[in-house]
N, C-alpha and C. Protein backbone atom coordinates (compact mmCIF):
# COMPACT_ATOMS: atom_id res chain seq x y z
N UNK A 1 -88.62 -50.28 132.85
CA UNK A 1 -87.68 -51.25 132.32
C UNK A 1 -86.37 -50.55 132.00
N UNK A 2 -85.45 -51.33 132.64
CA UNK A 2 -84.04 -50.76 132.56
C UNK A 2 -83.50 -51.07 130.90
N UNK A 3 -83.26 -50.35 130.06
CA UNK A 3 -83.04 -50.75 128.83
C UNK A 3 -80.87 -51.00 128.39
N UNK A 4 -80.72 -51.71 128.34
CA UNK A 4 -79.28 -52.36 128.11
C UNK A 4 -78.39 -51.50 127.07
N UNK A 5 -77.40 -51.54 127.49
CA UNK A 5 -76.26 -50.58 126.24
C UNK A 5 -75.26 -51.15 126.69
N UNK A 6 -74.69 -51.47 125.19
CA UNK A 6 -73.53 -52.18 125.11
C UNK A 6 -72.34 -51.14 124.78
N UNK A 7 -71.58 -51.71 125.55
CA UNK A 7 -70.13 -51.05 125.81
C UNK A 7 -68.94 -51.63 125.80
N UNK A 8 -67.74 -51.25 125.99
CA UNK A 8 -66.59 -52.11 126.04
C UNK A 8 -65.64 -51.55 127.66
N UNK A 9 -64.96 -52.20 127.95
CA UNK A 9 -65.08 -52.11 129.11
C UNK A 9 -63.54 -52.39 129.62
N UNK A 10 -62.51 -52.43 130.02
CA UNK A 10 -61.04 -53.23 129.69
C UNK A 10 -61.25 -53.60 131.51
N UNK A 11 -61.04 -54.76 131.60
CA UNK A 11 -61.70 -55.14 133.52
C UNK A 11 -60.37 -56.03 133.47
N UNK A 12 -59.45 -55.67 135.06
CA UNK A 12 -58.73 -56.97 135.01
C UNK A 12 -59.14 -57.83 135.20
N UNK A 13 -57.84 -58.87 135.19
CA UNK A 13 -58.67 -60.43 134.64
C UNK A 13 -58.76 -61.16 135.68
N UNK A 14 -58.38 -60.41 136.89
CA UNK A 14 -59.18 -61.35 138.04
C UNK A 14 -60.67 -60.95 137.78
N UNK A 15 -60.87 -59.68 137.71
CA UNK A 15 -62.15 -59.38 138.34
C UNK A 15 -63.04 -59.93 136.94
N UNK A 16 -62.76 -59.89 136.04
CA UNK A 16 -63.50 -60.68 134.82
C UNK A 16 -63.80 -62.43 135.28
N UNK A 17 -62.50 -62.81 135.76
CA UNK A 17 -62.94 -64.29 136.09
C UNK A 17 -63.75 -64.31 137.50
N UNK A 18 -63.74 -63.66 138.08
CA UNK A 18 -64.59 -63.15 139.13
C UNK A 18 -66.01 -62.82 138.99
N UNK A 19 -66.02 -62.16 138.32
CA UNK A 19 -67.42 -61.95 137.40
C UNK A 19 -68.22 -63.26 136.58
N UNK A 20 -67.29 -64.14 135.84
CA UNK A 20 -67.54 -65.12 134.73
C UNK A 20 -68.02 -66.35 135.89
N UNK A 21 -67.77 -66.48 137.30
CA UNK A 21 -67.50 -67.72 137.82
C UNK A 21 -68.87 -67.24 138.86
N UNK A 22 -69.30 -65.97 139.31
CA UNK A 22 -70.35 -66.21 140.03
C UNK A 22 -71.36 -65.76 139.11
N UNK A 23 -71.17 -65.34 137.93
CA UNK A 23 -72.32 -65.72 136.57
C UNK A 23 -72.93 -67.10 136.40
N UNK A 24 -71.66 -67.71 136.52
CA UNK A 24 -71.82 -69.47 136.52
C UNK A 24 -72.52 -70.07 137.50
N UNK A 25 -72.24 -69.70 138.74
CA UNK A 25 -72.93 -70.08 140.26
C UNK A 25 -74.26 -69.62 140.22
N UNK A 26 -74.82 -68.69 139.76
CA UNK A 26 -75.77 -67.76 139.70
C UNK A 26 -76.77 -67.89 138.75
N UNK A 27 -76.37 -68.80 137.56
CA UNK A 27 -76.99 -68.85 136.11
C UNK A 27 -77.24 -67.70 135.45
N UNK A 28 -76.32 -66.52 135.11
CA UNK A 28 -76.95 -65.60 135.30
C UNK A 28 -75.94 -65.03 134.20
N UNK A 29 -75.82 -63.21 133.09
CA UNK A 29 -74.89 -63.65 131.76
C UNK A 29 -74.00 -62.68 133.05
N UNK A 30 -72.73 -62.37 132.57
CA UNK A 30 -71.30 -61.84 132.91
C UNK A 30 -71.92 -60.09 132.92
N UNK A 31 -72.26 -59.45 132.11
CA UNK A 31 -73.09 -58.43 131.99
C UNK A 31 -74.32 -58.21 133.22
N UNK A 32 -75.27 -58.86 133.39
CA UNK A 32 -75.99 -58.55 134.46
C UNK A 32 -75.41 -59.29 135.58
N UNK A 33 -74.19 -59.73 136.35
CA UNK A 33 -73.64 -60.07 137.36
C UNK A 33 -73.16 -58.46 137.52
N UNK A 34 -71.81 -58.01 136.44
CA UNK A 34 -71.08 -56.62 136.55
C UNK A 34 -72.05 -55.51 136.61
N UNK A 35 -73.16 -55.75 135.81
CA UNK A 35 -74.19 -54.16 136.27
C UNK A 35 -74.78 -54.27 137.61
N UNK A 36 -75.01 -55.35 138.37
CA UNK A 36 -75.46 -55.93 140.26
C UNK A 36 -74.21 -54.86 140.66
N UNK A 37 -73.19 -55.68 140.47
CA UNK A 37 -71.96 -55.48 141.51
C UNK A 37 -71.85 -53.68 141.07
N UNK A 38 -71.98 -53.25 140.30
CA UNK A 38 -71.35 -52.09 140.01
C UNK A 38 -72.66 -50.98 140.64
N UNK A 39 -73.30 -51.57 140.85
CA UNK A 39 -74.71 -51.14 141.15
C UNK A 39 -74.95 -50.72 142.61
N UNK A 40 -74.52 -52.12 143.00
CA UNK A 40 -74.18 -52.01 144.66
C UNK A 40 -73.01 -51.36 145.30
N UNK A 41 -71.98 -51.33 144.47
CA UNK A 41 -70.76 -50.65 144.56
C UNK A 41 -70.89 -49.20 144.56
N UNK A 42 -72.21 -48.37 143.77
CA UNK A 42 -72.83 -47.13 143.80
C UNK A 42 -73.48 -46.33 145.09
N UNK A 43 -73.87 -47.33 145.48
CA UNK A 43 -74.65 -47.11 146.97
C UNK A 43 -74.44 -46.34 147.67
N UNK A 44 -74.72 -45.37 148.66
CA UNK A 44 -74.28 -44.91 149.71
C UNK A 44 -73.83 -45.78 150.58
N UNK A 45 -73.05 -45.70 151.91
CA UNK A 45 -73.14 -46.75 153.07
C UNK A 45 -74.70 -46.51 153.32
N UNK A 46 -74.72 -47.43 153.93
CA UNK A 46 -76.18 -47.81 155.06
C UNK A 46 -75.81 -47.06 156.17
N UNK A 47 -75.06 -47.14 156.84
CA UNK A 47 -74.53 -46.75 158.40
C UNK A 47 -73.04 -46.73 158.84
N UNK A 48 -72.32 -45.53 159.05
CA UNK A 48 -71.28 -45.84 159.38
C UNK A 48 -71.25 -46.62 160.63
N UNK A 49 -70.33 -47.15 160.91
CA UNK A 49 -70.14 -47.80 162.36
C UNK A 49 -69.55 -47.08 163.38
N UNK A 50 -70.56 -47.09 164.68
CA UNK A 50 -69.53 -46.40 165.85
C UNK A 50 -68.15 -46.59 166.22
N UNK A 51 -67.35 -46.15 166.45
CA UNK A 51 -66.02 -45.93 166.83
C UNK A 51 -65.99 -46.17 167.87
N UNK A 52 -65.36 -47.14 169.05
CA UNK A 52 -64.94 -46.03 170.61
C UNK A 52 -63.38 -46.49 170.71
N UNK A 53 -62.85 -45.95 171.40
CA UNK A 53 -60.67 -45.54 171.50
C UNK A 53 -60.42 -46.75 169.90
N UNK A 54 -61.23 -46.17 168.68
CA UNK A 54 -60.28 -46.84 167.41
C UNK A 54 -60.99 -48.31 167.13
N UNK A 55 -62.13 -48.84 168.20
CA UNK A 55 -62.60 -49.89 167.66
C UNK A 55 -63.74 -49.86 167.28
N UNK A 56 -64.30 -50.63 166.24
CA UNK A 56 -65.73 -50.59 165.53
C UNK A 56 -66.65 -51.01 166.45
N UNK A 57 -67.92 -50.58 166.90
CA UNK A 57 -68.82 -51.08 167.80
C UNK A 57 -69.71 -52.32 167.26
N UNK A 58 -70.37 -53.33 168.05
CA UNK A 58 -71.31 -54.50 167.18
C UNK A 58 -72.74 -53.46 167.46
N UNK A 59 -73.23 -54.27 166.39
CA UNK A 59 -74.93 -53.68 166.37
C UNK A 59 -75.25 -54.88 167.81
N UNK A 60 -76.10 -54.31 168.45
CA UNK A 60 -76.72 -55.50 169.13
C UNK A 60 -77.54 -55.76 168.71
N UNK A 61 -78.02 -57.39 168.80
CA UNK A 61 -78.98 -58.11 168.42
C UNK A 61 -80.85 -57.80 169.07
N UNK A 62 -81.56 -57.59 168.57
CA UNK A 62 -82.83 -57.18 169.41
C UNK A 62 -82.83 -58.67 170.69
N UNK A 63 -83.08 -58.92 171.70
CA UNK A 63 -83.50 -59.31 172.38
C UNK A 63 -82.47 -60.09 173.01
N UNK A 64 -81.30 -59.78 172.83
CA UNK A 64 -79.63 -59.95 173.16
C UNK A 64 -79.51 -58.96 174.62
N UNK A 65 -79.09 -59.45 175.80
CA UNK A 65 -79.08 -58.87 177.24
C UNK A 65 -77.55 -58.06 176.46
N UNK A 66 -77.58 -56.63 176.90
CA UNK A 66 -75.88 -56.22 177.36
C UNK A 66 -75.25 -56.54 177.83
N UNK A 67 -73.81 -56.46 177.51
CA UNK A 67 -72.78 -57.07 178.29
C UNK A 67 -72.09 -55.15 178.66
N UNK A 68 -72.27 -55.56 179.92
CA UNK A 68 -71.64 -54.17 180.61
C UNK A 68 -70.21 -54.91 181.44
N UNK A 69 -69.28 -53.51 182.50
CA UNK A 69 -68.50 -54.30 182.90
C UNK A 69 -68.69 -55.01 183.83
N UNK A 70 -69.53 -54.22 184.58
CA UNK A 70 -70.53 -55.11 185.81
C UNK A 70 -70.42 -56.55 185.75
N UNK A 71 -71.13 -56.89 184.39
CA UNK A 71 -71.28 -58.06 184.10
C UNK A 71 -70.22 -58.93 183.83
N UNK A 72 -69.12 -58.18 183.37
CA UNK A 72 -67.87 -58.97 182.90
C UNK A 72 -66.93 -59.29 184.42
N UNK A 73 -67.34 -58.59 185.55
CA UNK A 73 -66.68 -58.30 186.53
C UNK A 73 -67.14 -59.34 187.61
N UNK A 74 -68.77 -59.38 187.38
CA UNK A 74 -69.58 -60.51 188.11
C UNK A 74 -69.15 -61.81 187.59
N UNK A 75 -69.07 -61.93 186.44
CA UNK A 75 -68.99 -63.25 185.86
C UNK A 75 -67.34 -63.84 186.11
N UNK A 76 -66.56 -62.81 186.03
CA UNK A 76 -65.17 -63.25 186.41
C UNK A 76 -64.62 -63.46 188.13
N UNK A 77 -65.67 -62.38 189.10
CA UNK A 77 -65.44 -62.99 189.94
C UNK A 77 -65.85 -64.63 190.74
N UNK A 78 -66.88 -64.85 189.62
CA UNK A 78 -67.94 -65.92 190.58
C UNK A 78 -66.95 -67.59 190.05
N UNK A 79 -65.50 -67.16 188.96
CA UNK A 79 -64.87 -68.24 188.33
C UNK A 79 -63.93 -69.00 189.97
């Protein structure tokens, strides 16, 4: 059991109403919304993303065919 300590905290006031409004959406108090977010904000990444010439690569989907150029080349000539 995670045991709670109270603190003071000076948060701007977007991110306070930010906090107060998906507390509200969430049912949930302003305190355990900011210890989630700050929590997740701790994290390591999961995975950086591949690069190629400067652009981010997509994950492919499992059972998603590749798109090679072949394919982009077949499909544009057969227009």
């Amino acid at each position: 059991m995670i045991r709670a300590m109270r603190t003071t905290l000076d948060l701007d006031d977007d991110v306070l109403q930010a906090i107060k409004e998906i507390a509200s959406v969430r049912g949930q108090t302003a305190g355990k919304v900011a210890s989630d977010l700050v929590r997740k904000g701790l994290e390591p990444p999961k995975r950086a993303a591949k690069v190629r010439n400067g652009v981010p690569l997509l994950q492919a989907r499992p059972g998603q065919r590749l798109i090679t150029m072949e394919l982009v080349n077949r499909l544009r000539d057969d227009e």
